[in-house]
Protein backbone atom coordinates (compact mmCIF):
# COMPACT_ATOMS: atom_id res chain seq x y z
CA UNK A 1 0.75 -22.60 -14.39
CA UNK A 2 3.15 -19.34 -15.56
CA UNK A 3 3.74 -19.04 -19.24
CA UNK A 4 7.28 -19.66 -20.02
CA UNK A 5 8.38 -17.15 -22.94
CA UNK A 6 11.23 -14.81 -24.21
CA UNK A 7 13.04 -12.81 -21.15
CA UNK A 8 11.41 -9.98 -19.83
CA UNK A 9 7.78 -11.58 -19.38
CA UNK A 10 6.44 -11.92 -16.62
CA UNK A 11 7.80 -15.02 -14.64
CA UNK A 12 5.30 -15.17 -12.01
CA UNK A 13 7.49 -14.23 -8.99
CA UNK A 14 7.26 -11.09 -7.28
CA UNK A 15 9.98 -8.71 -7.98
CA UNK A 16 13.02 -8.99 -5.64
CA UNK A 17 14.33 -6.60 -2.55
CA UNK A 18 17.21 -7.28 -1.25
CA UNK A 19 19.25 -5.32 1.67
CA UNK A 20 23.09 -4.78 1.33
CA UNK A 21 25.19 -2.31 1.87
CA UNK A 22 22.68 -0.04 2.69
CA UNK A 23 21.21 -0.36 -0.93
CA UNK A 24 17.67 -1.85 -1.93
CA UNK A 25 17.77 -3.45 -5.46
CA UNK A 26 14.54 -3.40 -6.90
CA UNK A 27 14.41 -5.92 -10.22
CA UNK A 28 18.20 -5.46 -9.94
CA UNK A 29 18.50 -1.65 -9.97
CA UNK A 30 20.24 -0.81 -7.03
CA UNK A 31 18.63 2.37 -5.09
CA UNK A 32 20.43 4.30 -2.13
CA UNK A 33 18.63 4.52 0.83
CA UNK A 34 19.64 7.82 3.38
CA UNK A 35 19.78 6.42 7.07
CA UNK A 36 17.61 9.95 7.61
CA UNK A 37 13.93 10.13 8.75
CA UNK A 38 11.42 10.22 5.31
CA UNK A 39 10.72 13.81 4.48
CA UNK A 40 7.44 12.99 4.52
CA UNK A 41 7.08 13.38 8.17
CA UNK A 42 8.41 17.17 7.82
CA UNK A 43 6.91 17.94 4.61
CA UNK A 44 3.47 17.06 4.63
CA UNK A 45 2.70 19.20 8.74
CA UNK A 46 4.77 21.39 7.40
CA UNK A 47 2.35 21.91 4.53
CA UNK A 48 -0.89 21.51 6.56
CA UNK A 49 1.21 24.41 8.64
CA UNK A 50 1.48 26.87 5.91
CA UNK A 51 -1.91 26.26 4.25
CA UNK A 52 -3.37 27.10 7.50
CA UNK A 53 -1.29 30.87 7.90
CA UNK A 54 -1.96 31.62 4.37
CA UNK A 55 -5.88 30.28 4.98
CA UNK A 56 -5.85 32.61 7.97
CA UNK A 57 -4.26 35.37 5.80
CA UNK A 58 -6.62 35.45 3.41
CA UNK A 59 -9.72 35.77 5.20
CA UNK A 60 -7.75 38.48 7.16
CA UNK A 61 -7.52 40.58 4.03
CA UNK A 62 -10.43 40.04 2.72
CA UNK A 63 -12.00 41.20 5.65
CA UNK A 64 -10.40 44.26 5.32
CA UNK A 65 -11.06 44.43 1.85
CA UNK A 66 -14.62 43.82 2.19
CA UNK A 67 -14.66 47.04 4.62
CA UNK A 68 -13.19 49.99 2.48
CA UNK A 69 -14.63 48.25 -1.13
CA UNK A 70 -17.60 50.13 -1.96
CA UNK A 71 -21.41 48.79 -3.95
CA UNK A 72 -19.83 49.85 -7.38
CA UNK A 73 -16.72 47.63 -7.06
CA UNK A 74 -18.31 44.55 -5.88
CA UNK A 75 -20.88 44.93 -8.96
CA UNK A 76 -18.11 44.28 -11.19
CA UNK A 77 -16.82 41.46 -9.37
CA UNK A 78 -19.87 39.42 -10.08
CA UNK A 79 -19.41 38.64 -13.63
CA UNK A 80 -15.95 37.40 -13.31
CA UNK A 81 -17.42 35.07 -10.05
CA UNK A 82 -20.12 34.09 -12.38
CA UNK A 83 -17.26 32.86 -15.41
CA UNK A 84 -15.19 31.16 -12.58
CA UNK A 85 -18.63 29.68 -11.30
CA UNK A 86 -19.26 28.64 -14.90
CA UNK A 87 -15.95 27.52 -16.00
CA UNK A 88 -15.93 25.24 -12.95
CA UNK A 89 -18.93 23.98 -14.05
CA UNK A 90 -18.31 23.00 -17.08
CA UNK A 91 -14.57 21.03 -15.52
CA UNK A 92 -16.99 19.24 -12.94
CA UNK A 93 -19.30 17.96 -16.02
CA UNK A 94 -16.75 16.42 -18.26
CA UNK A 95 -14.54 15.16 -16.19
């Protein structure tokens, strides 16, 4: 049996859609719906896409990097990897 109370509790009945004139009313806010296809369909391969080329990118200039960078430079490079390392560490373990 649903509790009967003041307005706004819950009555027990799941909340209405209703279709007309092109608008969905959700608990009787109306909401416009576009006759276009979701953007979701574009956006998200779009995104896979671009992470890709700018995955690819990456290793292509880091390649190039690694080439000309000489013993000195990447010496100094591990202490910062080793705070990042750390740092992520310490996000893993209290989260």
């Amino acid at each position: 049996m649903v509790a009967q109370g003041r307005a706004g509790r819950f009555s027990g009945r799941a909340p209405h859609l209703s279709l007309r004139d092109n608008r969905v009313a959700f608990a009787g806010i109306p909401l416009p719906v576009d006759n276009q296809p979701p953007m979701l369909f574009v956006f998200v391969p779009a995104l896979f896409v671009g992470m890709l080329l700018v995955l690819a990118l990456g290793y292509r200039m880091g390649m190039r990097r690694l080439e000309t960078e000489t013993e000195h430079e990447r010496v100094g490079l591990v202490s910062v990897e080793t705070a990042i390392f750390g740092l992520l560490g310490l996000v893993l373990a209290f989260t």
